[in-house]
Each structure stands twice: as structure tokens, then as C-alpha cells.
Protein backbone atom coordinates (compact mmCIF):
# COMPACT_ATOMS: atom_id res chain seq x y z
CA UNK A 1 0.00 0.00 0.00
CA UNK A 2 1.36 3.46 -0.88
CA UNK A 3 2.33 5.95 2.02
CA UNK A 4 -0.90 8.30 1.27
CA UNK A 5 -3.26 5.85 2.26
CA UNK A 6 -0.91 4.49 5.15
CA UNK A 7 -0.84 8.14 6.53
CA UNK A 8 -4.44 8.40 5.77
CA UNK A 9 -5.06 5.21 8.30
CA UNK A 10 -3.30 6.93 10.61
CA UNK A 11 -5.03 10.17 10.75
CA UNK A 12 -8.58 9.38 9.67
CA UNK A 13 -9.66 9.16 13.13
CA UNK A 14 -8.54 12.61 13.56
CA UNK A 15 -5.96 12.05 16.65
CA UNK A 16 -2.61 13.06 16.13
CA UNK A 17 0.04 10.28 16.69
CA UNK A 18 3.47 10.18 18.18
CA UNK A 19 6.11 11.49 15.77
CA UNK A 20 8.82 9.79 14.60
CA UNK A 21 12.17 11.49 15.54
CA UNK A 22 13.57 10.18 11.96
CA UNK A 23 10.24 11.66 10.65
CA UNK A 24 10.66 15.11 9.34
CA UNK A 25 7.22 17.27 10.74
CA UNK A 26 5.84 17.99 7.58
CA UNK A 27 5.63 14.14 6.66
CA UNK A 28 2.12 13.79 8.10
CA UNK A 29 1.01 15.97 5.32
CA UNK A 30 -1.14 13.70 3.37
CA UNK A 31 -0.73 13.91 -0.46
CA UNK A 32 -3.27 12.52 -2.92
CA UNK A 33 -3.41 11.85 -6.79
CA UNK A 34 -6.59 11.21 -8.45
CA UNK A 35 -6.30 7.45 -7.70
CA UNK A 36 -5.22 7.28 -4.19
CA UNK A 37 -7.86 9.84 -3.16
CA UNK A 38 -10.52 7.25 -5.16
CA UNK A 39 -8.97 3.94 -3.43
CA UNK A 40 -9.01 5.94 0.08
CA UNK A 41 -12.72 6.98 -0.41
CA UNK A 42 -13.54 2.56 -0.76
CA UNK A 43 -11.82 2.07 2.55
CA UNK A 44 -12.98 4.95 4.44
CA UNK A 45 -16.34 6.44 3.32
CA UNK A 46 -19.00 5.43 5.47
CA UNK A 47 -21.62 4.58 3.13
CA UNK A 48 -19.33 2.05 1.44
CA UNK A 49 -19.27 0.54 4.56
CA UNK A 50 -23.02 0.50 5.28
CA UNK A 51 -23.61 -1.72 2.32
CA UNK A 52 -20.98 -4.15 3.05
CA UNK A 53 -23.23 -5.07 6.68
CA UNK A 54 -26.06 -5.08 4.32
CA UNK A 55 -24.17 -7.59 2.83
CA UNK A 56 -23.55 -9.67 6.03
CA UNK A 57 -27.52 -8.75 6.99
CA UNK A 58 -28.33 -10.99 3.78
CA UNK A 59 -26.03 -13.61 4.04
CA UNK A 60 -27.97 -13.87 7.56
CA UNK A 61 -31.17 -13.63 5.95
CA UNK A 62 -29.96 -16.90 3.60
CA UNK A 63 -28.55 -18.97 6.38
CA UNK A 64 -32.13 -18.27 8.09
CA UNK A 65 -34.19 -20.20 4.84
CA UNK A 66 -31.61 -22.36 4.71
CA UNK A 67 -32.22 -23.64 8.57
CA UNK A 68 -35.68 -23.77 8.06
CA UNK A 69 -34.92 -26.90 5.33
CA UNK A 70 -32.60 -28.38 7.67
CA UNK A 71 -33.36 -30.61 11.25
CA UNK A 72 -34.35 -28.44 13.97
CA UNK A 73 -33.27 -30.00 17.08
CA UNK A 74 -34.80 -28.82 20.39
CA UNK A 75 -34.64 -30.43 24.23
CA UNK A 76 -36.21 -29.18 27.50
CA UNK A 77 -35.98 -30.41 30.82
CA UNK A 78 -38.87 -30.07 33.44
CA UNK A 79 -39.88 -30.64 37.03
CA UNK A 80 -43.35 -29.82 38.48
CA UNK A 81 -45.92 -30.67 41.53
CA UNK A 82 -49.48 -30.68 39.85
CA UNK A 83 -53.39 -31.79 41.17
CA UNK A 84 -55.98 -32.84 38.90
CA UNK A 85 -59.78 -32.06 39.60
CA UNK A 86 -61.35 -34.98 38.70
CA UNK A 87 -65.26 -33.52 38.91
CA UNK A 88 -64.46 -32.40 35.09
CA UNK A 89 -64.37 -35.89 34.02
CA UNK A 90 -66.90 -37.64 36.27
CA UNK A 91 -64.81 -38.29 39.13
CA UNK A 92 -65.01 -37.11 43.13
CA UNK A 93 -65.16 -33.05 42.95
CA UNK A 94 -62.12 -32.66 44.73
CA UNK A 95 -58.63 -32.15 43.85
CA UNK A 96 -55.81 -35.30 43.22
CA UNK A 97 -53.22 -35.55 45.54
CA UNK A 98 -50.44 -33.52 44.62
CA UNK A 99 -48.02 -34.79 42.67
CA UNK A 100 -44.31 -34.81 40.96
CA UNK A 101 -43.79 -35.84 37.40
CA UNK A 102 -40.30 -35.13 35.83
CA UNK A 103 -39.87 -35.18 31.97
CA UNK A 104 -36.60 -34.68 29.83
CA UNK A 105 -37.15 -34.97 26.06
CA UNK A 106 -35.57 -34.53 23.02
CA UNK A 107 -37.70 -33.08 20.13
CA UNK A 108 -36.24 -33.97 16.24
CA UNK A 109 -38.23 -32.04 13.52
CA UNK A 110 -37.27 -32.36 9.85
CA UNK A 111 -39.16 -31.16 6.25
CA UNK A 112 -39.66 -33.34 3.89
CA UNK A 113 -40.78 -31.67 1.07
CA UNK A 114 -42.26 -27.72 1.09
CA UNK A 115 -41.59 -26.14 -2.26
CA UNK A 116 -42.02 -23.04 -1.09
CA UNK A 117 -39.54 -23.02 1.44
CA UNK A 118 -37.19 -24.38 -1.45
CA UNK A 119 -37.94 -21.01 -3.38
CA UNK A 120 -37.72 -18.75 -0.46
CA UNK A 121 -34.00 -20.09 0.14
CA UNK A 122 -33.19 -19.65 -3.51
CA UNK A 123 -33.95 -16.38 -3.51
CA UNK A 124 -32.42 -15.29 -0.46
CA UNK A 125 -29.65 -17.06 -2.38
CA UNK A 126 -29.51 -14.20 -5.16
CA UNK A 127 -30.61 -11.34 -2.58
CA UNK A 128 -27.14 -11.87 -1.54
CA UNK A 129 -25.82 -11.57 -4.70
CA UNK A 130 -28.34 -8.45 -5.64
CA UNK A 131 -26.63 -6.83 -1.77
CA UNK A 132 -22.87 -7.42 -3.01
CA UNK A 133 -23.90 -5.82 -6.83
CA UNK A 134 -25.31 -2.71 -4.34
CA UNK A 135 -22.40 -2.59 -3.03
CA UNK A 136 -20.04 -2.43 -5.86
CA UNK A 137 -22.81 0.37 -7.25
CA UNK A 138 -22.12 2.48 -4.06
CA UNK A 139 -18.46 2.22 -4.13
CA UNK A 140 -18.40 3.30 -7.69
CA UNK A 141 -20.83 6.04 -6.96
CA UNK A 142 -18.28 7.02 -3.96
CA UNK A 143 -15.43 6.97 -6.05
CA UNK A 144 -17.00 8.81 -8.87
CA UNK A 145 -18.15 11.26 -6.26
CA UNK A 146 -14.60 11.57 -4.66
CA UNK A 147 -13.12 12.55 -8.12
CA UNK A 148 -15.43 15.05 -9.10
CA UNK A 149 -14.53 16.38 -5.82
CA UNK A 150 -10.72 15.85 -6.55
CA UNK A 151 -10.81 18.01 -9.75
CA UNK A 152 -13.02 20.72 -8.21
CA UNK A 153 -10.39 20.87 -5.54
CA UNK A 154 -8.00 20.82 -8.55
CA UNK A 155 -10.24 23.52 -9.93
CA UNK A 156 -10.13 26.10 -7.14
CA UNK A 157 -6.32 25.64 -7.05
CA UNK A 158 -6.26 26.45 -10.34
CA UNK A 159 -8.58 29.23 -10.21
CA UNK A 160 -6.49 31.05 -6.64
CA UNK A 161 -2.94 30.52 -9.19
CA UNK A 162 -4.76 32.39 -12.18
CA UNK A 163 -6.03 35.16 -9.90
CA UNK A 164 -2.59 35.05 -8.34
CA UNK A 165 -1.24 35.75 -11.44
CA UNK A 166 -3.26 38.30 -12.26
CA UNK A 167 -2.47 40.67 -8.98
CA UNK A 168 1.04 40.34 -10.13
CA UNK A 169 -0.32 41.60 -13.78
CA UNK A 170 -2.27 44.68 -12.14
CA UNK A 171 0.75 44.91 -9.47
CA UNK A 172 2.92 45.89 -12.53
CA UNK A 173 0.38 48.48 -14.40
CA UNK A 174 0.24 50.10 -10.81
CA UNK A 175 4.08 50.47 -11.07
CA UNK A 176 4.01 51.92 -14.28
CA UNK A 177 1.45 54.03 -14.35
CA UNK A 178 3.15 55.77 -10.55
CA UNK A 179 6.36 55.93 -12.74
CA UNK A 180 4.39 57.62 -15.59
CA UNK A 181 2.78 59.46 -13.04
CA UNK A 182 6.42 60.86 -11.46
CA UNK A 183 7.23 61.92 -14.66
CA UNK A 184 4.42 63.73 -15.96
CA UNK A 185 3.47 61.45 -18.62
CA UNK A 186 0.34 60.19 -16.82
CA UNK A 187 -2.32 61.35 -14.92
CA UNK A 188 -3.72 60.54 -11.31
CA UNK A 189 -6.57 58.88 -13.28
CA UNK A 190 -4.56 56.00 -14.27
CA UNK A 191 -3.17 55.59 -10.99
CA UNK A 192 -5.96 55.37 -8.87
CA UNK A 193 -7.61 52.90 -12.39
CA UNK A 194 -4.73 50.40 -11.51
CA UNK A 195 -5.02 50.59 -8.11
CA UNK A 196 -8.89 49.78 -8.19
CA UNK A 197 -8.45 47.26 -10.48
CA UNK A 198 -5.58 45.61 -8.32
CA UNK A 199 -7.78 45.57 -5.23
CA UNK A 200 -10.27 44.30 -6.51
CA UNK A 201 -8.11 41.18 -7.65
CA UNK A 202 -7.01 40.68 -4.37
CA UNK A 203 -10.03 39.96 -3.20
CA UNK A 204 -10.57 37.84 -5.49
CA UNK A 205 -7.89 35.69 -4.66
CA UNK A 206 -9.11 35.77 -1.45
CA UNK A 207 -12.65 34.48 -2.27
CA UNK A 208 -10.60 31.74 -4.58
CA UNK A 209 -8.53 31.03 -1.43
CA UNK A 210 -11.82 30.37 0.71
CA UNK A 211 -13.51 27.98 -2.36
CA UNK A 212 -10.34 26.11 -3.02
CA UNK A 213 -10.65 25.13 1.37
CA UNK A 214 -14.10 24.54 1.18
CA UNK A 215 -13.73 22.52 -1.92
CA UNK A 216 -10.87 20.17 0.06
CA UNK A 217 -13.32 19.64 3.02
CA UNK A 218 -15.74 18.39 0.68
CA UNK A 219 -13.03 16.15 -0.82
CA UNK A 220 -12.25 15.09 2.70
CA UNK A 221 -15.85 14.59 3.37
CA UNK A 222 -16.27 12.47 0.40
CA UNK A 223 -12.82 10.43 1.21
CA UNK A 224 -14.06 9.67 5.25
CA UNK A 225 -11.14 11.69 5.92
CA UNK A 226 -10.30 13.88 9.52
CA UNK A 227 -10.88 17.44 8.84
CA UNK A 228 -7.87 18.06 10.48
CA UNK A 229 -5.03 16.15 8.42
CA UNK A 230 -3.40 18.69 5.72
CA UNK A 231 -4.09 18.38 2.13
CA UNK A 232 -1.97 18.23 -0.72
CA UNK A 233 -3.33 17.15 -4.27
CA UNK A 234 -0.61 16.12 -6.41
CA UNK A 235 -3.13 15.71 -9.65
CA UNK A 236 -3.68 18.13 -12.25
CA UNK A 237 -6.41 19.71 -14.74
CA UNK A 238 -4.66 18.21 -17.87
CA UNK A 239 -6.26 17.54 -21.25
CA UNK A 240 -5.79 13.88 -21.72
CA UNK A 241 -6.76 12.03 -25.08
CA UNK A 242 -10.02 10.95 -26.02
CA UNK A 243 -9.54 10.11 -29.67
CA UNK A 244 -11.73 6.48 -30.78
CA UNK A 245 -14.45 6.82 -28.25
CA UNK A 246 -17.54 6.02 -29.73
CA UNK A 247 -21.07 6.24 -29.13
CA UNK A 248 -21.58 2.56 -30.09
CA UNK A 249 -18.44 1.22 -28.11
CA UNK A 250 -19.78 3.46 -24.98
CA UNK A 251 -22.96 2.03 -25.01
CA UNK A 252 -21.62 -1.35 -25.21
CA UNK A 253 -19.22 -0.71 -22.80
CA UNK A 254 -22.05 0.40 -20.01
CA UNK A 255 -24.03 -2.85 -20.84
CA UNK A 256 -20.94 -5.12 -19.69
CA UNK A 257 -19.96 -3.42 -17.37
CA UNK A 258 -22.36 -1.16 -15.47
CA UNK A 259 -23.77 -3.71 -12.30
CA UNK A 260 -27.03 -1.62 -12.06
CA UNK A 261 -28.07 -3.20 -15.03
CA UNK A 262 -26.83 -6.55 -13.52
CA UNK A 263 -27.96 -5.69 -10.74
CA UNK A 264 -31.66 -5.32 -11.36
CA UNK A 265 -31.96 -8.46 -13.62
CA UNK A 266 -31.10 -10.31 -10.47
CA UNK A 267 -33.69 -8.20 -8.19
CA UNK A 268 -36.40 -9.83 -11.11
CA UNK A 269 -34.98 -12.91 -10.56
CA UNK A 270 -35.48 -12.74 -6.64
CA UNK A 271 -39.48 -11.27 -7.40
CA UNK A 272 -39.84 -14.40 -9.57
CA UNK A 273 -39.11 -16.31 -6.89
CA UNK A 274 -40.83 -14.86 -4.55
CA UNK A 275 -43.86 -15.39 -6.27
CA UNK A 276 -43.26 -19.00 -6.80
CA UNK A 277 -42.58 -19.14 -3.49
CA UNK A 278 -45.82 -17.70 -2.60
CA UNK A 279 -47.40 -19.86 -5.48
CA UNK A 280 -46.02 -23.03 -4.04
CA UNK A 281 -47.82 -22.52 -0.27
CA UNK A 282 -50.68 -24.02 -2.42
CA UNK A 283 -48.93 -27.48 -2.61
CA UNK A 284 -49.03 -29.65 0.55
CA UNK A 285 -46.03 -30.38 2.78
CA UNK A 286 -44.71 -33.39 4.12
CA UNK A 287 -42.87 -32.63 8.05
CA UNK A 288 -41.44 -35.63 9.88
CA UNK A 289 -41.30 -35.29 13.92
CA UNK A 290 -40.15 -36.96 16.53
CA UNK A 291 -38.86 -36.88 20.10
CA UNK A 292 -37.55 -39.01 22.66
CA UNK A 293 -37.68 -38.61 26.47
CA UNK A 294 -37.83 -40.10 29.62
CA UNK A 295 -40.23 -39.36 31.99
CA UNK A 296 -41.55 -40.69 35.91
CA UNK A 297 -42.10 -38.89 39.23
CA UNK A 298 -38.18 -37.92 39.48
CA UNK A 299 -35.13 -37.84 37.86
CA UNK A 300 -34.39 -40.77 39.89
CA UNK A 301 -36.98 -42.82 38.75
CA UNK A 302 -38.53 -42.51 35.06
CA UNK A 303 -39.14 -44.56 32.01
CA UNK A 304 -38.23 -44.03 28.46
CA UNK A 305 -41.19 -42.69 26.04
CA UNK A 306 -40.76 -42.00 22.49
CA UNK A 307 -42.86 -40.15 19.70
CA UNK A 308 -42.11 -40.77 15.71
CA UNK A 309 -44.27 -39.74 13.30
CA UNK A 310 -45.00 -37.81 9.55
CA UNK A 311 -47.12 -34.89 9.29
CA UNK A 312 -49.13 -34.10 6.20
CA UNK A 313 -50.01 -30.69 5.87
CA UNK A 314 -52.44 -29.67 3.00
CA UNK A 315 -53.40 -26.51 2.37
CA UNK A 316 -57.69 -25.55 1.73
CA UNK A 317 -58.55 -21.79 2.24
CA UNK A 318 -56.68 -19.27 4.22
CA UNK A 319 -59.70 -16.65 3.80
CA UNK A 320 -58.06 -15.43 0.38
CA UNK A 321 -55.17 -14.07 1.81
CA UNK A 322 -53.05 -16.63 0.18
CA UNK A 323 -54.19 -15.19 -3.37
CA UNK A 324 -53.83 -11.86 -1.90
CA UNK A 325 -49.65 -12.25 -1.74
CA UNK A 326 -49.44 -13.65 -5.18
CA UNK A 327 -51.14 -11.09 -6.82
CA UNK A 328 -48.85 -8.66 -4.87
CA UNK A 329 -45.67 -10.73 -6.19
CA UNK A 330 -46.94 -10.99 -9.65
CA UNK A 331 -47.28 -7.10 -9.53
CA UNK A 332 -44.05 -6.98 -7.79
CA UNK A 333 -42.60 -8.86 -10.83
CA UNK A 334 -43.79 -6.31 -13.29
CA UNK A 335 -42.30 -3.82 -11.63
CA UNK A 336 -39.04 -4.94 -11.57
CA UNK A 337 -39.23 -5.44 -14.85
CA UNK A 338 -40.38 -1.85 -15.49
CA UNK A 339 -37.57 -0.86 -13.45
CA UNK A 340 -35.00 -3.01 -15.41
CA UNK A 341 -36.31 -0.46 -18.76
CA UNK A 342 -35.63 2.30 -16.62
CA UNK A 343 -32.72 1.77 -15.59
CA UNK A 344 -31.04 0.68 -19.20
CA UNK A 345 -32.99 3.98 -20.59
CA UNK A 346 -30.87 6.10 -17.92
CA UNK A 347 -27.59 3.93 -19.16
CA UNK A 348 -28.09 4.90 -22.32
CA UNK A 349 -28.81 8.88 -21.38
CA UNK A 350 -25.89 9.41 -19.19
CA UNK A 351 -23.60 7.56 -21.94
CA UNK A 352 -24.69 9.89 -24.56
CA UNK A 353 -25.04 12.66 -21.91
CA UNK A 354 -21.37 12.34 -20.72
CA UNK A 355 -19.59 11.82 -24.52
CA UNK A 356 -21.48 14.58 -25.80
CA UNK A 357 -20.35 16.99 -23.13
CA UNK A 358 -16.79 15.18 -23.10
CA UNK A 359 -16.66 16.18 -26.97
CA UNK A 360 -17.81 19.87 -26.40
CA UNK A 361 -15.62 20.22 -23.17
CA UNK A 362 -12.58 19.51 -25.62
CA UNK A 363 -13.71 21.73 -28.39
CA UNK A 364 -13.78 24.41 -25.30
CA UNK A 365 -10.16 23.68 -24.23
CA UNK A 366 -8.86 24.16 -27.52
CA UNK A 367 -11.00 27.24 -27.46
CA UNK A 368 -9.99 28.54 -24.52
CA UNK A 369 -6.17 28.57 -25.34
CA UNK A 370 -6.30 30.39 -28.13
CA UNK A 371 -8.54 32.64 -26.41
CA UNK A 372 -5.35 33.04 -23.84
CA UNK A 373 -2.53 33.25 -26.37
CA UNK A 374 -4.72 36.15 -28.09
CA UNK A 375 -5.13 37.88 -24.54
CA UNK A 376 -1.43 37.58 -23.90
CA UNK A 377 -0.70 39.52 -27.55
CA UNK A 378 -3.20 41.80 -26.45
CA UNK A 379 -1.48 42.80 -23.18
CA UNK A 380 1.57 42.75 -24.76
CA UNK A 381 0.31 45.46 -27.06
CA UNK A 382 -1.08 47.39 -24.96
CA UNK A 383 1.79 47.36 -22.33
CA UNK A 384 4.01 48.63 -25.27
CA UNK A 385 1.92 51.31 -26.35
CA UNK A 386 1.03 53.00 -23.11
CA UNK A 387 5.01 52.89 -21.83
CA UNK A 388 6.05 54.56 -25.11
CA UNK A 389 3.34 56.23 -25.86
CA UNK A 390 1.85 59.00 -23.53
CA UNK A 391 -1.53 57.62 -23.44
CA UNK A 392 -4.66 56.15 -21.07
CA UNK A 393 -3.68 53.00 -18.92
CA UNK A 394 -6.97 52.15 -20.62
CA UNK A 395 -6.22 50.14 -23.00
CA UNK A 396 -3.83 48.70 -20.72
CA UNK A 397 -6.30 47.94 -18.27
CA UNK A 398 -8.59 46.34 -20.45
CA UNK A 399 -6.10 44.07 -21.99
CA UNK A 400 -5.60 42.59 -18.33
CA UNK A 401 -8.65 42.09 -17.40
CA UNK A 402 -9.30 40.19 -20.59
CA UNK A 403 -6.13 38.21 -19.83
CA UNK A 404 -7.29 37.78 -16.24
CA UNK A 405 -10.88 36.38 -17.70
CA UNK A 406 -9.30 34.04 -20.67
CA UNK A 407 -6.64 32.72 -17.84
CA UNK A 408 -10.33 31.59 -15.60
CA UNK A 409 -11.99 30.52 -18.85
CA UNK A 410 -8.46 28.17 -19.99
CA UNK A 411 -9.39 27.02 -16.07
CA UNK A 412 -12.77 26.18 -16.43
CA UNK A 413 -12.40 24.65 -19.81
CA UNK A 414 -10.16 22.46 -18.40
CA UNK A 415 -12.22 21.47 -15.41
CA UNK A 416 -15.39 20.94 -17.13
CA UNK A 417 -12.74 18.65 -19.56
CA UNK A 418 -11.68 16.26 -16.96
CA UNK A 419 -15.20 16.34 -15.29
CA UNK A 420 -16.56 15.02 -18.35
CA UNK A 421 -14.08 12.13 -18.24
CA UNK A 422 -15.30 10.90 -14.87
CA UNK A 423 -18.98 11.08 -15.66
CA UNK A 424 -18.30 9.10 -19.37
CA UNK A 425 -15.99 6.81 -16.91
CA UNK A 426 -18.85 6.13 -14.55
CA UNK A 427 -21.50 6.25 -17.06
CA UNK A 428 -19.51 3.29 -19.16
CA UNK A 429 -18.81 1.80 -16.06
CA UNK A 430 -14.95 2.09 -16.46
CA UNK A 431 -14.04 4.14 -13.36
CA UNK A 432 -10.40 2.30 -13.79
CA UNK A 433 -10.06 4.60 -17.26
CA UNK A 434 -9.27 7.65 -15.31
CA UNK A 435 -5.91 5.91 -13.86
């Protein structure tokens, strides 16, 4: 395991531990890439863990039909002092003498045949299966989640670098145009136009400071990660190929591998058998009992008594309520069905959804540099002619701020870019195509 996630299983609980005199201080730093921050979030995140006890809750649910098939063995033990009045069966009305009778007994009972305890246990059988697919939906929904989160976190960083960049930008006009100002060739207009313009981009780094935090406590929130353990991300926004995809090979792609399409042909499966199930309570059952025992006035003194025998039970009218449950299964059939439509309908949407965005989102990358290396001319220009020339810090100005706003747009081409490429990823079911 790499030393993110060993750090991270240190610190998740939010206590700090004993450093290491070897250890330098700024070791317990935690830095993430995309995929450590995704494999982190499978350990860690809560609801992840949720579904794996729903897990163990239907693997208990299975062993339970599957005792009901098997011998149920039962013993008891008793000693008691009873009367008998025997006026209620022609007798003296007055009670017995009281008297002791001890009885220890073994009781054996065993099924036969019942078909629709068969089905029940064969369906618990895939409800397991249906509660481990659930699973493996939530931890790809987690780790989809937790990259989303990543690259707005990458975003925000981004975003405080290019606002960063631009104080220094309006930090330099403010320079010039004082210099200008000292010698004449500028007026106080300019001057107090750069300063505005600079203070204003200060606070927008500091806004951009305050999203880029909140956007790693939702990245630790989305991890299962302390609060209080430092953050590094050691991804970046990059524009990574994309060339080949296709709508048909998507959409084939989701069918294989997304499991909430698996996952819902099973949950048919289990309705189908719960309505044979229910189906089957028409068919009689066949129970064989028995016990063994021995039984007398003490322990001391009893005799051995035995009971063996085969119950046939055959089922005639339960009031309707029988016919009731399987017209409730039957519906309960068709609506997992239903469901099963649904769900491949919302495949298919959020496959074309995510490559048509994915497509666009590269067009606007492309865009958005050449919108940035015509700012940059721009500035350039304009920096030229207003130190030569004795003009307005207008132009100047403008030119900046248009930098400053194609720098954010290259930003927010790119994050809308890589966004893309987690929602195709998740929407194909390929989350390990963003390693």
C-alpha cells in the first residue's frame, strides 16, 4: 500500500500520533493523486461501509431459509408438583393428591418436502448476490463522487494561481502608471484605475482562497477523511486524449460493465421467486417429527417414552389471503421489470449525456487557449503602447482584465474537460479509465 493511504489510516480518526524522531514534521502531510484519493474513499467512506453489513444482513437472511430446510433439534428439561380435579371428568369433585412428574425430552423435527420453502432459500440465495452488486454500485458512486470532488479541488487551485497571477499583472500596471505618473506622462486617473483594479483582484484571490478550502473539506468529506489532516493534491487539470471513443463502443461498454443493469436483472430474478414461493404454499407439505424422552415422578426414577411420526399438511382456504400475496408478487414482478427499462434507458442517457459533453468540453479547451494566447498579444500590445506612448492606462487595463478572464476561462475549460471524463468513466462503467 502506498504511504498516502498508510498516513491516511493513521489520521482518519482525527488524533494526532506520536512522531517519529527520523520523521521530518511535515511528513504527516497527506498527499493525494486522483487514484489514491478514489482507493481511500472505498476504505474509508461510510456509506461504502453500510452496504458491506447489508451484505452480512443478507447472508444472515440466507442462512435463516436455509435452517428452516434443515433438522431443527430442540430439548427441555422439566420438574413440576401438579393436582388434577377430577369432577371435570366424572370423578369425586375434589382435587388429586399432589403430585411430581419429571420429563426430559428430546424433540427432532425435519421437512420433507415444502416447495415453497425451497424457493424462499433460492432467492435469499440471489438477494445476496443483488446486496454485493449494491455494493459495488455504491463504491463506484463514492469513487466517482470523490473525483469530481478531486478536480473541483483541482479547480479552485487552479482558479487562486490564475487570480494570483493576475495581482502580479495589475501589481505591474500600478508600477508603471506611478512611474508615468512621477514623470508627468500620466495622470492621477490612471493611478488610482490600476489601483482599483488591483484591489479588486485581491479579493478575489481571497474568495478563490476560501472555495479552493471549502472545496478540500468536501473532498475530505467524500474520502471519510479527519478534517484536520493537511491536504496536498498532487493531480492536475490536464487535457488527456479521447480520440476512438464512440457512441456505439460506450454504449456497449455500459451494458458489460455497469452492475445496475446486472444488478436489477437479479432483483427480477429474486421477485420471480418470490412469487413461486408464494405460489407453491398451495402445494401440501410433508414434516417428519419426533422426540424421545424419559419421563416418571423424578429424575431418579422414570421410564423411556418415544414419539415418531410424519405430518401431512395440506393446504384448503386461508380466507383469500393466500391469493392476496401472489397477486402482490406478480405485480411486484412487473415492476421490476419496469424498473430493469428504466434503468437501461438512464444507461443509455448518461452515456450519450457524458460523450457529448466530453466532446464539447474539448472543443472548449482548444478554445480557450487560443482565447489566452490572443489575450497575452493583447497585453503585450497594450503594455508597449502606453510605456512609449503618452496615453490612457486604458487600454492597458482592459487588456488585463481580458487576460485575467481568458486565464479563468483556460481554467474552467479544463475542469469541465476532466469532469466530463469521470462522468463518461462512470457512465460506461470504467471508473479504472481515469488511472
Amino acid at each position: 500500500m502506498c504511504v498516502p493511504l498508510l498516513l491516511l489510516g493513521v489520521l482518519a480518526d482525527g488524533r494526532a500520533a506520536e512522531p517519529d524522531e527520523t520523521l521530518a514534521r511535515d511528513a504527516l502531510v497527506l498527499r493525494l493523486s486522483l487514484r489514491e484519493a478514489m482507493e481511500a474513499a472505498v476504505d474509508h467512506n461510510p456509506k461504502v461501509q453500510l452496504f458491506k453489513e447489508r451484505i452480512r444482513e443478507a447472508h444472515g437472511v440466507k442462512d435463516t431459509k436455509l435452517g428452516a430446510l434443515l433438522p431443527n433439534l430442540s430439548g427441555s428439561m422439566n420438574q413440576y408438583n401438579q393436582t388434577f380435579f377430577l369432577g371435570t371428568i366424572g370423578g369425586a369433585p375434589v382435587p388429586t393428591t399432589p403430585f411430581d412428574i419429571f420429563d426430559a425430552r428430546a424433540t427432532a423435527t425435519q421437512y420433507l418436502f415444502s416447495k415453497s420453502l425451497v424457493e424462499q432459500w433460492k432467492a435469499s440465495r440471489i438477494s445476496v448476490e443483488v446486496a454485493e452488486m449494491e455494493a459495488e454500485i455504491t463504491k463506484r458512486d463514492t469513487m466517482a463522487t470523490t473525483a469530481l470532488a478531486y478536480i473541483e479541488a483541482l479547480r479552485a487551485q487552479e482558479a487562486v494561481r490564475a487570480r494570483q497571477a493576475n495581482v502580479e499583472l495589475f501589481r505591474q500596471l500600478v508600477k508603471v502608471a506611478r512611474e508615468k505618473r512621477t514623470g508627468g506622462m500620466a495622470s492621477g486617473l490612471d493611478t488610482a484605475r490600476a489601483e482599483a483594479h488591483l484591489e479588486n483582484e485581491r479579493q478575489r484571490v481571497l474568495v478563490g482562497q476560501n472555495d479552493l478550502t471549502r472545496a478540500k473539506l468536501s473532498l475530505m468529506r467524500a474520502i471519510g477523511l479527519s478534517y484536520d489532516v493537511p491536504l496536498v493534491l498532487t493531480g492536475e487539470l490536464s487535457l488527456a486524449g479521447i480520440d476512438g471513443v464512440r457512441l456505439e463502443e460506450a454504449l456497449a461498454a455500459a451494458e458489460e460493465y455497469r452492475v445496475e443493469v446486472k444488478a436489477q436483472a437479479q432483483r427480477i430474478k429474486v421477485a420471480s421467486l418470490t412469487l413461486d414461493s408464494t405460489v407453491s404454499e398451495r402445494w401440501p407439505s410433508l414434516q417428519a417429527r419426533g422426540d424421545f424422552g424419559r419421563i416418571g415422578n423424578a429424575w431418579t426414577d422414570t421410564v423411556s417414552t418415544h414419539n415418531v411420526g410424519v405430518v401431512l399438511s395440506v393446504p384448503v382456504f386461508d380466507g383469500g389471503q393466500r391469493e392476496g400475496r401472489i397477486y402482490q408478487s406478480r405485480s411486484q414482478v412487473q415492476q421490476e421489470i419496469l424498473k430493469l427499462k428504466d434503468v437501461l434507458s438512464q444507461v443509455a442517457l448518461e452515456v450519450r449525456d457524458a460523450l457529448d459533453t466530453l466532446v464539447s468540453s474539448k472543443e472548449q479547451v482548444l478554445v480557450s487557449k487560443q482565447g489566452l494566447q490572443a489575450a497575452m498579444a493583447e497585453m503585450e500590445l497594450a503594455r508597449e503602447r502606453f510605456t512609449v506612448l503618452s496615453s490612457s492606462n486604458a487600454e492597458l487595463t482592459t487588456a488585463q482584465i481580458s487576460l485575467a478572464r481568458a486565464r479563468e476561462n483556460a481554467v474552467d475549460a479544463l475542469y469541465r474537460f476532466n469532469a466530463s471524463r469521470v462522468n463518461l468513466a462512470r457512465a460506461q462503467g470504467r471508473l479504472d479509465l481515469l488511472y
